[in-house]
Protein backbone atom coordinates (compact mmCIF):
# COMPACT_ATOMS: atom_id res chain seq x y z
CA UNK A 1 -18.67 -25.01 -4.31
CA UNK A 2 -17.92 -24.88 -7.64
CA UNK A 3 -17.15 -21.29 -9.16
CA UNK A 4 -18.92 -19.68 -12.51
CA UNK A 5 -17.23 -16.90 -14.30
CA UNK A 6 -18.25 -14.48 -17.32
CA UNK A 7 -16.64 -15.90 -19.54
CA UNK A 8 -14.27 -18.77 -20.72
CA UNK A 9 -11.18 -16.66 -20.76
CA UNK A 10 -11.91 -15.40 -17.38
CA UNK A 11 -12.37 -19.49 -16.39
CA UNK A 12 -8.91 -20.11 -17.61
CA UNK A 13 -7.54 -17.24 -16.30
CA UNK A 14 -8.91 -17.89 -12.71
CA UNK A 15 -7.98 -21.59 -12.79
CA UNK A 16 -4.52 -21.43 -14.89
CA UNK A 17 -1.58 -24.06 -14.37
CA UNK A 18 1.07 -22.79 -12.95
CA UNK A 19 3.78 -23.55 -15.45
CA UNK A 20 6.94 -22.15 -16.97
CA UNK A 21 5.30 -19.09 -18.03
CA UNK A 22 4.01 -17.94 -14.35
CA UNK A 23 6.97 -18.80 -12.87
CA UNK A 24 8.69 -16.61 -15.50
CA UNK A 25 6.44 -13.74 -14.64
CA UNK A 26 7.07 -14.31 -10.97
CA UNK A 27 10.76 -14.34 -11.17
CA UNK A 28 11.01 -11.20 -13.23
CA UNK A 29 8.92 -9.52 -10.67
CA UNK A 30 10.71 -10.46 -8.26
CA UNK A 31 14.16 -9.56 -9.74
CA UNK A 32 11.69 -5.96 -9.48
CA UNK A 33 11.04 -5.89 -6.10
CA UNK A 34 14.94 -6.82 -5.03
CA UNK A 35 16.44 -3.86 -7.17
CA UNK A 36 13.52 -1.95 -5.67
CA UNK A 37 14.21 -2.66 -2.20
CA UNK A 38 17.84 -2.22 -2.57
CA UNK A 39 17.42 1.37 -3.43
CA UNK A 40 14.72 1.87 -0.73
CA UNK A 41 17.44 0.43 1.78
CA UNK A 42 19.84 2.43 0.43
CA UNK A 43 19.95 5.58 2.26
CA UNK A 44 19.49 4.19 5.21
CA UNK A 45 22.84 2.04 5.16
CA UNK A 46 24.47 4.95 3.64
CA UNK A 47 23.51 7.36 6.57
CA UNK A 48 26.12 6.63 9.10
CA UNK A 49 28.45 6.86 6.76
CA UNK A 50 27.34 10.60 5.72
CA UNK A 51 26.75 11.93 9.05
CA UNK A 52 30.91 11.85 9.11
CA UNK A 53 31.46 12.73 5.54
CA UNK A 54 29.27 15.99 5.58
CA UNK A 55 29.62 16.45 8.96
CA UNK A 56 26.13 16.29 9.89
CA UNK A 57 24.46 14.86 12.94
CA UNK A 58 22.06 11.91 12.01
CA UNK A 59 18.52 13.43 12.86
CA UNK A 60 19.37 16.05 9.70
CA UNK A 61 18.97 13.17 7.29
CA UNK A 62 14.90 12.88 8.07
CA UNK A 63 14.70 15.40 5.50
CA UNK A 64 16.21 12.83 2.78
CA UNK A 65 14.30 9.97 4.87
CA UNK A 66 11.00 11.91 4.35
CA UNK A 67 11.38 13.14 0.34
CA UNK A 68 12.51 9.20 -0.63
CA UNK A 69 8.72 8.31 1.06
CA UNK A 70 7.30 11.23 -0.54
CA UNK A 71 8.13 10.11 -4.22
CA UNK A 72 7.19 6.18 -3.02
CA UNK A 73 3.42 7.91 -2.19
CA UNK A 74 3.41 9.97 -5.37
CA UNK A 75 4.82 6.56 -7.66
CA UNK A 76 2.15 4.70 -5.80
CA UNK A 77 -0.71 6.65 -6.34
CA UNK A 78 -0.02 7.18 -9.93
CA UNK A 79 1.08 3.60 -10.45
CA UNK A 80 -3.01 1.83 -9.89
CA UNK A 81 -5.06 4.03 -12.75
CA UNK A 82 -1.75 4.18 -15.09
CA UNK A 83 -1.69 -0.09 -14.25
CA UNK A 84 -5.39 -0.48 -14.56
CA UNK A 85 -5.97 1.82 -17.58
CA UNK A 86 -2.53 1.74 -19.89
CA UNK A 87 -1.44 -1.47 -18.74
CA UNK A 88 1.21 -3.31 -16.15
CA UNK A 89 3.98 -3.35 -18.74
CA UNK A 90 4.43 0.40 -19.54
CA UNK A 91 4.25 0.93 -15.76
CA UNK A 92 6.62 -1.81 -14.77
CA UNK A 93 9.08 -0.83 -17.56
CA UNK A 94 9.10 3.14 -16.97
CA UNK A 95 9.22 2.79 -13.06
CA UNK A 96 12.63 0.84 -13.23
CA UNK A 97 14.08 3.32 -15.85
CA UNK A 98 13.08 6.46 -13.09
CA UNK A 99 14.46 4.74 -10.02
CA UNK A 100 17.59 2.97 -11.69
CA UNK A 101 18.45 6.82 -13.67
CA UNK A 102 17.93 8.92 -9.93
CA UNK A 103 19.88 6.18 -8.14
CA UNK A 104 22.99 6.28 -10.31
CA UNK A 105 22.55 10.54 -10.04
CA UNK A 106 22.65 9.93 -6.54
CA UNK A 107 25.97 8.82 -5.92
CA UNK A 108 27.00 12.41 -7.61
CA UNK A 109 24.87 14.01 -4.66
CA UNK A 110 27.22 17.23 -2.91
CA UNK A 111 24.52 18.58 -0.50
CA UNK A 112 21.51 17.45 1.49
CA UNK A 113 19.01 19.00 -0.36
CA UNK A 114 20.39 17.37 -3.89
CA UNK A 115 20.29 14.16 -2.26
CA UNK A 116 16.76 14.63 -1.09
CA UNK A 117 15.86 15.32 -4.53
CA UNK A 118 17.39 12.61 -5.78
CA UNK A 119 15.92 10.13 -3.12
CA UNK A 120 12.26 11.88 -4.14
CA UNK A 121 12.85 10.75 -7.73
CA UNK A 122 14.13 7.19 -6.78
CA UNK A 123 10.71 6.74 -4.47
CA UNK A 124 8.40 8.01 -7.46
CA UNK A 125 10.23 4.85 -9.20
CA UNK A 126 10.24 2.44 -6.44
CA UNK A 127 6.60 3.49 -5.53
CA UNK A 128 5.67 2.72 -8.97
CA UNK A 129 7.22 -0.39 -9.38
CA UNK A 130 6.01 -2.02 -6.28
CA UNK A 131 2.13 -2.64 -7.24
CA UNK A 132 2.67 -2.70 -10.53
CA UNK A 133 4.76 -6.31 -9.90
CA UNK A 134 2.44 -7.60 -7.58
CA UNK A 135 -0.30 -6.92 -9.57
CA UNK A 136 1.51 -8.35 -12.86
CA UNK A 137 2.48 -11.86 -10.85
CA UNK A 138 -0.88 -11.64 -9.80
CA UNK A 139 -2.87 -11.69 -13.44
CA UNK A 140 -0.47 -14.89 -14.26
CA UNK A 141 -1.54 -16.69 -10.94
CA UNK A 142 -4.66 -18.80 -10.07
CA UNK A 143 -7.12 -17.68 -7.69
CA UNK A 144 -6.44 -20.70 -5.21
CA UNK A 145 -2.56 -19.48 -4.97
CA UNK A 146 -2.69 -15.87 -5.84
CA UNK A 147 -1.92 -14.35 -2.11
CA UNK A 148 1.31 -17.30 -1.97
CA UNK A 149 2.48 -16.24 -5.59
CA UNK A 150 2.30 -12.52 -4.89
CA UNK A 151 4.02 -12.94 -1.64
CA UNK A 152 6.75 -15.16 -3.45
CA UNK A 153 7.10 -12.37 -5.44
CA UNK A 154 7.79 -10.06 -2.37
CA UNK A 155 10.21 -12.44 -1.27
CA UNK A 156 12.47 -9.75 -3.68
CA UNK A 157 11.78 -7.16 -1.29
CA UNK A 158 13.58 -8.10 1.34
CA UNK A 159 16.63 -10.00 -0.64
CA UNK A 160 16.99 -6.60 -1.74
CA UNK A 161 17.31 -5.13 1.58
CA UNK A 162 19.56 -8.01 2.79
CA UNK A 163 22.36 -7.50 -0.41
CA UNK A 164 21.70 -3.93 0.24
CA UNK A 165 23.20 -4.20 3.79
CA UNK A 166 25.27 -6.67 2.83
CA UNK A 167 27.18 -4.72 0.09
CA UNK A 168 27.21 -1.72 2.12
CA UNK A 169 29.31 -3.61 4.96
CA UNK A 170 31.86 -4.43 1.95
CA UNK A 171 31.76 -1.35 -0.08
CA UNK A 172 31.31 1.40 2.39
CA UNK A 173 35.21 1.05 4.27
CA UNK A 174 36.84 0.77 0.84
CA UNK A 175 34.65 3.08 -2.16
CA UNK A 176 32.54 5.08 0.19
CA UNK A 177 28.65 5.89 0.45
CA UNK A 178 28.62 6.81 -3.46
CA UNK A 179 30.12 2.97 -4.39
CA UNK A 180 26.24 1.84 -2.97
CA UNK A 181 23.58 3.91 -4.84
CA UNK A 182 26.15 3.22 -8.55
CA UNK A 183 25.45 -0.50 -7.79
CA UNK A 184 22.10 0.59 -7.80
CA UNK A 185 21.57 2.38 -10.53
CA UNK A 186 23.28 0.31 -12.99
CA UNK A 187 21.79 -3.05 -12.33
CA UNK A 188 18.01 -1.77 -12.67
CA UNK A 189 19.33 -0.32 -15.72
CA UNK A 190 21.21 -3.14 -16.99
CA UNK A 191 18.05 -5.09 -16.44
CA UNK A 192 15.72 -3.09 -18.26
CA UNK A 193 16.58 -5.13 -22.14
CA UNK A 194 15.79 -8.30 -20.50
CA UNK A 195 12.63 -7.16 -18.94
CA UNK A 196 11.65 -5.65 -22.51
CA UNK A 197 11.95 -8.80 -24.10
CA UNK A 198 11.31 -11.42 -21.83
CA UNK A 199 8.58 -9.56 -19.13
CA UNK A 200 5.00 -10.13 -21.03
CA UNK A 201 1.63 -7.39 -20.83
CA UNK A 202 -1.06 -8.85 -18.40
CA UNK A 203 -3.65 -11.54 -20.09
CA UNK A 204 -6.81 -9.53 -20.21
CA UNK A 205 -4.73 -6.57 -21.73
CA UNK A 206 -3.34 -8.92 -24.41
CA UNK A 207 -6.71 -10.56 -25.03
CA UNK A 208 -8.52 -7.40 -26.05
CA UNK A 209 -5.00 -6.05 -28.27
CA UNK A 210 -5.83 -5.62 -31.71
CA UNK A 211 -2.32 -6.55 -33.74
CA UNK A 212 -0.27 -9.12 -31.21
CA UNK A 213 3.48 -9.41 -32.31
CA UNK A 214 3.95 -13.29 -32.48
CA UNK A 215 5.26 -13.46 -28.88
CA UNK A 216 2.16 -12.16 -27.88
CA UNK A 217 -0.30 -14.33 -29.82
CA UNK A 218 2.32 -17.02 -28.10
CA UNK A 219 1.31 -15.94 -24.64
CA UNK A 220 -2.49 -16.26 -25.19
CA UNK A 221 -1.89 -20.06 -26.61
CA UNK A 222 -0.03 -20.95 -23.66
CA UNK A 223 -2.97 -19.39 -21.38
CA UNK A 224 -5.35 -21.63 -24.30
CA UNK A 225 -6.87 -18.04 -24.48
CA UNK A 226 -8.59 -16.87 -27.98
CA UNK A 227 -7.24 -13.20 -29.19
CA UNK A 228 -9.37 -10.40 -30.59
CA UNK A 229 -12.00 -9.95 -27.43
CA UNK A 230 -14.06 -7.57 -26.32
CA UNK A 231 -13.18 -5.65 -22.84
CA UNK A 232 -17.05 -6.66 -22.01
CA UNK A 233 -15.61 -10.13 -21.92
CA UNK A 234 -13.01 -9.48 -19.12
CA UNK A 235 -12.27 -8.16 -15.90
CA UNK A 236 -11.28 -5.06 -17.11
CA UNK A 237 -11.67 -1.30 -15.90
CA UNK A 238 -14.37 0.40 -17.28
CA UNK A 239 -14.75 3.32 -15.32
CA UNK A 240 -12.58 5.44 -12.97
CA UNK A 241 -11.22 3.13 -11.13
CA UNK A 242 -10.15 4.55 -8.18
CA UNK A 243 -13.52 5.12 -7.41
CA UNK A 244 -15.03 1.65 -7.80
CA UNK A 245 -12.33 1.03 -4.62
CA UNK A 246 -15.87 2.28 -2.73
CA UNK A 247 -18.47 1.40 -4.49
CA UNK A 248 -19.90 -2.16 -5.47
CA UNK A 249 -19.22 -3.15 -1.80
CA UNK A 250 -15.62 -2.37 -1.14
CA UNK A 251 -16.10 0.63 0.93
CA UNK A 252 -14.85 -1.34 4.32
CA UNK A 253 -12.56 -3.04 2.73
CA UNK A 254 -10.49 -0.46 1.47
CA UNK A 255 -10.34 1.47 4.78
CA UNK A 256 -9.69 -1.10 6.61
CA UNK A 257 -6.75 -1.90 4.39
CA UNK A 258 -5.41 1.60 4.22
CA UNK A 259 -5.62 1.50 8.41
CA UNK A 260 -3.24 -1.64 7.88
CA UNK A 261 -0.59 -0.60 5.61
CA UNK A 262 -0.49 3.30 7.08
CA UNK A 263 0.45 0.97 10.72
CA UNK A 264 2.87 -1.50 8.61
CA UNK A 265 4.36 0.64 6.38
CA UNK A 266 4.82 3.55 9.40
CA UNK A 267 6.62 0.63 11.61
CA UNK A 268 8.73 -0.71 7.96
CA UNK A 269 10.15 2.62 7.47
CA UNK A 270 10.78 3.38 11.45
CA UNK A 271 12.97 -0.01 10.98
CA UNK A 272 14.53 0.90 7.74
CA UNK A 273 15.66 4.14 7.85
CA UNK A 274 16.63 4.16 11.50
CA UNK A 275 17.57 0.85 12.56
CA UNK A 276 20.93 1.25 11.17
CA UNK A 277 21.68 4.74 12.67
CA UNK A 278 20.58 3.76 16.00
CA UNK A 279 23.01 0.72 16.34
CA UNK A 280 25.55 3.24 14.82
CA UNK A 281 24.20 5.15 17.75
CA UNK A 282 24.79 2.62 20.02
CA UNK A 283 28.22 1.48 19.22
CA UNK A 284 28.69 -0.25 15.77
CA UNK A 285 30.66 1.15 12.65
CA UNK A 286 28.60 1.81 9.53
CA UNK A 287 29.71 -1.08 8.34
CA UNK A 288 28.84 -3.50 11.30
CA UNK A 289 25.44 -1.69 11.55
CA UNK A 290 24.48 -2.42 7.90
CA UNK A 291 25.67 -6.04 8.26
CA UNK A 292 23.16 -6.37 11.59
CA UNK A 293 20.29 -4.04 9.85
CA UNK A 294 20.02 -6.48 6.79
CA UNK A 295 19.45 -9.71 9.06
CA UNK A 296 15.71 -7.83 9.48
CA UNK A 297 15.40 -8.97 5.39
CA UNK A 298 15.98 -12.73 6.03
CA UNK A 299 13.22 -12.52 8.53
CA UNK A 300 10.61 -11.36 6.47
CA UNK A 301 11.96 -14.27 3.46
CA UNK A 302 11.14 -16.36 6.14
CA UNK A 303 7.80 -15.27 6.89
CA UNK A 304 6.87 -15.49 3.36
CA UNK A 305 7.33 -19.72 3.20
CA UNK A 306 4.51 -20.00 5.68
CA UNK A 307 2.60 -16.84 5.71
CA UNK A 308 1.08 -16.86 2.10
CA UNK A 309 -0.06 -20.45 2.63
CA UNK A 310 -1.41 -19.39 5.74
CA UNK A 311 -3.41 -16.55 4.28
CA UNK A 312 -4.86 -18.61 1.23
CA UNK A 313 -5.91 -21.42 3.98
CA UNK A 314 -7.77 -19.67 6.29
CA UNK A 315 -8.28 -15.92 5.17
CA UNK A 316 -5.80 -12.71 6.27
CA UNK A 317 -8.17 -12.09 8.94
CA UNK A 318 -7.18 -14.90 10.88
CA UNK A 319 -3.40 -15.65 9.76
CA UNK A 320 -2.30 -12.19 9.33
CA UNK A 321 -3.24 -10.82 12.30
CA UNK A 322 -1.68 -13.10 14.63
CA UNK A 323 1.51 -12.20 12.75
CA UNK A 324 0.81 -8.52 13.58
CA UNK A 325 0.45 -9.10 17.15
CA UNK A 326 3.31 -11.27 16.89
CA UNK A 327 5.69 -8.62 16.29
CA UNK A 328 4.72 -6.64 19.51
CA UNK A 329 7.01 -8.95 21.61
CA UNK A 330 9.84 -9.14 19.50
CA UNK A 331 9.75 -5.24 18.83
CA UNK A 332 9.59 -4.38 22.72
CA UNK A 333 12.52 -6.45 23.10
CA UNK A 334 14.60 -4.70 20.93
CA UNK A 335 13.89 -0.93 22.53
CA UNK A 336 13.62 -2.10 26.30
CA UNK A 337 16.60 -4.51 26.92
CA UNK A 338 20.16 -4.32 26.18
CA UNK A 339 21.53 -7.37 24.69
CA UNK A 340 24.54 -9.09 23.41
CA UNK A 341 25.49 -9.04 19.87
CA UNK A 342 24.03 -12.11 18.59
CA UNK A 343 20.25 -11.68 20.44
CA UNK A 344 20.24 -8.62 19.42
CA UNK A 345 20.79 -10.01 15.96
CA UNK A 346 18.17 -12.39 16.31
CA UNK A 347 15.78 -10.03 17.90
CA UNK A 348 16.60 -8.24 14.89
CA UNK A 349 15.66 -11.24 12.60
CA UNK A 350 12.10 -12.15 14.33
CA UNK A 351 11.55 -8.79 14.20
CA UNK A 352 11.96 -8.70 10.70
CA UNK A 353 10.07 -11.59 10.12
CA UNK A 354 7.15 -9.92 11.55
CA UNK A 355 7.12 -6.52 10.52
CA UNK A 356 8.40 -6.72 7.26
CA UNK A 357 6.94 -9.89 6.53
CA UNK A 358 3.56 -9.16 8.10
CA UNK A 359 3.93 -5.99 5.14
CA UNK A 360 4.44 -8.75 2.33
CA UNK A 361 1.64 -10.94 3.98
CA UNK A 362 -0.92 -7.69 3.53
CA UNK A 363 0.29 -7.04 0.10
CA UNK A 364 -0.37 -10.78 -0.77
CA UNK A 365 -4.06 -10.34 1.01
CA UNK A 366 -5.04 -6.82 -0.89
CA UNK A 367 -3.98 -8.43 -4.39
CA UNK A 368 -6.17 -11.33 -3.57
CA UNK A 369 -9.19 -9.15 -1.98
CA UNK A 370 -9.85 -7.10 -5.16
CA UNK A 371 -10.59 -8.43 -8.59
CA UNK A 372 -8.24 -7.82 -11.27
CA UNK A 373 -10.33 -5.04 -12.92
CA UNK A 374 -9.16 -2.66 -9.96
CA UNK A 375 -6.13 -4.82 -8.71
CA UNK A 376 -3.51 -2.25 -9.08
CA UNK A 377 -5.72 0.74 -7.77
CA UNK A 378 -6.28 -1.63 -4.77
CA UNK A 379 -2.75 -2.26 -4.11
CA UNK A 380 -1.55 1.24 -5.40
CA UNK A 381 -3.52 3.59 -3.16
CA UNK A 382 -2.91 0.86 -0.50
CA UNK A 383 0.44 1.24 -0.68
CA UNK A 384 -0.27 4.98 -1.56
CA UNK A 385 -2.15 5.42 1.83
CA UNK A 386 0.78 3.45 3.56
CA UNK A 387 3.47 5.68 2.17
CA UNK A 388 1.58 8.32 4.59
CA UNK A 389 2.83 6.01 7.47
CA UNK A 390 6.27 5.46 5.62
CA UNK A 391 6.71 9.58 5.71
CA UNK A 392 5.39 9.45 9.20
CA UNK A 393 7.63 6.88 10.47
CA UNK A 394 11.18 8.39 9.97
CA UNK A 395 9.49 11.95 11.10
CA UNK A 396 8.95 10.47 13.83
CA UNK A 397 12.00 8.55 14.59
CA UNK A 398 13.85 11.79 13.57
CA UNK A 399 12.06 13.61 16.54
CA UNK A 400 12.53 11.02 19.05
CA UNK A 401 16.21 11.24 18.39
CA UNK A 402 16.42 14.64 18.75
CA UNK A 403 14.43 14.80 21.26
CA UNK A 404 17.19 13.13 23.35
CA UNK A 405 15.20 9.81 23.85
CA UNK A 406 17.86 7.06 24.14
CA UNK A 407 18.17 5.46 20.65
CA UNK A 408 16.56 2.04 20.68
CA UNK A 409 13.68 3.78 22.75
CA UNK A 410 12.14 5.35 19.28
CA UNK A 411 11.19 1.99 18.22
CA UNK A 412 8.93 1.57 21.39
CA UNK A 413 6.36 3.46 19.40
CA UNK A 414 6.22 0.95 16.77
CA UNK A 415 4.11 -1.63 19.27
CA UNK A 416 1.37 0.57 19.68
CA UNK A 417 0.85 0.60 15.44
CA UNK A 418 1.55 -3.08 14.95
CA UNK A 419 -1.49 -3.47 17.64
CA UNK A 420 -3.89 -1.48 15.51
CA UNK A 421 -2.32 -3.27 12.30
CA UNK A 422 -3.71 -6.72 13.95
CA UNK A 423 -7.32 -5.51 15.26
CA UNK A 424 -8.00 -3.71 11.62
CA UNK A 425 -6.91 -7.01 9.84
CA UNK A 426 -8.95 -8.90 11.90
CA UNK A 427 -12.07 -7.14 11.20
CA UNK A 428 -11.81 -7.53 7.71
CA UNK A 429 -13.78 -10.79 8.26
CA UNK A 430 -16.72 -7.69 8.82
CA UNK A 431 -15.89 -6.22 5.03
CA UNK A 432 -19.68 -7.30 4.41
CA UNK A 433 -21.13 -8.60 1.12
CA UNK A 434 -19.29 -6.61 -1.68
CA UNK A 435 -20.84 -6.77 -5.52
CA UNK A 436 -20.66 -9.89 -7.17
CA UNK A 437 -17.24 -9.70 -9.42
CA UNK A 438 -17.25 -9.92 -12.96
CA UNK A 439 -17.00 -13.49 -12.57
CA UNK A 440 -20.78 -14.55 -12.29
CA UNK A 441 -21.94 -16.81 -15.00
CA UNK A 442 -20.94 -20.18 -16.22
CA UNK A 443 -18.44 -19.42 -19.17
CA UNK A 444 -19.61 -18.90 -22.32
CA UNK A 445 -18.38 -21.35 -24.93
């Protein structure tokens, strides 16, 4: 069925070409996510490591674990109406400054309570920084491919992770736990002139900009959009847009997508922050545990060359909640059997694939869901809401350990949230008739 939009700027933004200009978008986003998923990863490698430096056992460090997802839910939150309102760039551009200043002041952390501050200032960052990419890739993407081009962009996310452990297994036995957050500090930083110049405002925010620098007016040809219109013209938010998240139809919708990424996010974080400790736990140096931990990264890039296709083909309903279900089997394995080094490593791997790709699949879907004028509200309190399950997650790995539970065991809990994760996504295919999006009338000429 053919589609009609509002108007002809919201036709050519729906059905753009991806060319050199959205692929630029996409790789600068993604060069976002990886610095932003290093840092997330981060204090998790960094953790074995610590417990002998400060002498502390490794349940202590859920305070640090819970302030870093703290500041992710506070960055989130803030990220959708600043995003929606002020525009993608300012948001994009001040949340790598935050995260890439508290990550360098990190490595000059004495105490546990100055890291924890620290890691709370680094999440506000990373929390912002997350949507605000997605949502960016997503304004430069065409309807048909907009969950596969988000979700390319989230490939970043777990590269990061991956070099994250992967420096930490070379840096950690010769500089020490400070060597990781400097490297991650100063490349957000160094970053930050080429995103200036080179990382563009969204379309619709350009199109209604009332003096465009030549670069600018540049973008718009490219797009064949006309400069100097009216926000009545686009997709853009007009009210408060956290509140149009349940109204005009998208009531079920949102909860339903805040059940999902609370259970994803909760079972991410379980994975991130612990994973490493317990094979520390269980007999590996710091080092050898990052090395294993960061195999769960190349998973999830897996995931992400069949799962976006997946999800534009035949809805999230269907594709993504396999893939949640999915990960039950490989997660059991991991906290029921013992296993050799290398199928525990690729237990390790498929359970990356699944969790943290099944996290990049739903970020994909809930960019694609809503339309752009509440896009990065969507995705922000989504990821917002999930942070809830990223605080409880290491909480609740941090009691299990202490609790005396034997250390692979805490991830047994993790099955019973990817289960809800898979029902809730598939009854999104209930989300009911929502208002008809800005896009409703043949475009105007």
């Amino acid at each position: 069925m053919t589609e009609a939009y509002a108007s002809a700027t919201e036709h050519a933004l729906e059905n753009q070409r991806i060319g050199g200009l959205q692929i630029r978008v996409a790789a600068l986003c993604t060069l976002i996510q990886i610095c932003d998923a290093y840092d997330v990863n981060a204090i998790a490698v960094t953790v074995p490591a610590l417990t002998h430096a400060w002498n502390l056992p490794g349940p202590a460090f859920t305070q640090a674990f819970v302030w870093s997802s703290i500041g992710i839910l506070v960055g989130a939150l803030s990220a959708g109406p600043i995003g929606d309102r002020l525009g993608r760039r300012p948001l994009l551009l001040g949340s790598v400054a935050i995260y890439g200043l508290a990550s360098l002041l990190t490595a000059f952390a004495g105490s546990l309570p100055m890291l924890s501050a620290m890691r709370f200032l680094t999440g506000v960052g990373i929390g912002g920084a997350f949507p605000g990419a997605a949502t960016l890739t997503g304004d430069y993407a065409p309807h048909r491919r907009r969950a596969l081009m988000i979700m390319a962009s989230f490939t970043g996310a777990p590269i990061g992770g991956f070099l994250c452990g992967q420096a930490a297994g070379l840096l950690l036995p010769t500089l020490g736990w400070p060597s990781i957050y400097v490297v991650g500090g100063l490349v957000p930083l160094a970053m930050l002139p080429i995103l200036w110049f080179w990382l563009p405002e969204s379309p619709r925010f350009l199109a209604t900009k009332a003096n465009l620098t030549p670069r600018e007016a540049d973008f718009l040809l490219r797009l064949d959009i006309a400069p100097g219109q009216t926000a009545a013209q686009l997709d853009l938010a007009r009210g408060n847009p956290i509140k149009m998240l349940f109204g005009e139809g998208y009531a079920l919708q949102t909860i339903l997508l805040w059940i999902i990424f609370f259970c994803s996010l909760l079972n991410l974080f379980l994975f991130a922050y612990w994973l490493p400790e317990v094979l520390h736990l269980s007999g590996m140096t710091p080092a050898e545990a990052a090395r294993a931990s960061s195999v769960r990264e190349l998973g999830a890039v897996l995931a992400v060359l069949y799962l976006g296709v997946l999800i534009d083909r035949f809805g999230a309903e269907r594709a993504l909640s396999a893939h949640y279900a999915a990960g039950i089997l490989f997660i059991a394995s991991i906290a029921l059997f013992s296993m050799p080094y290398l199928l525990l490593v690729g237990a390790i791997f498929f359970a990356g694939m699944t969790i943290v790709g099944s996290q990049t699949g739903a970020n994909g879907a809930c960019g694609k869901l809503y339309p752009a004028r509440m896009r990065a509200s969507g995705l922000g309190w989504a990821l917002g809401i999930g942070r809830l399950g990223g605080i409880a997650g290491p909480a609740l790995g941090g009691y299990l350990l202490a609790a005396g539970l034997r250390p692979p065991m805490i991830f047994l809990s993790a099955c019973g949230f990817m289960l809800i994760a898979a029902v809730a996504t598939a009854l999104l295919r209930f989300r009911g008739a929502r208002a008809t999006d800005l896009a409703v009338t043949e475009p105007a000429q």
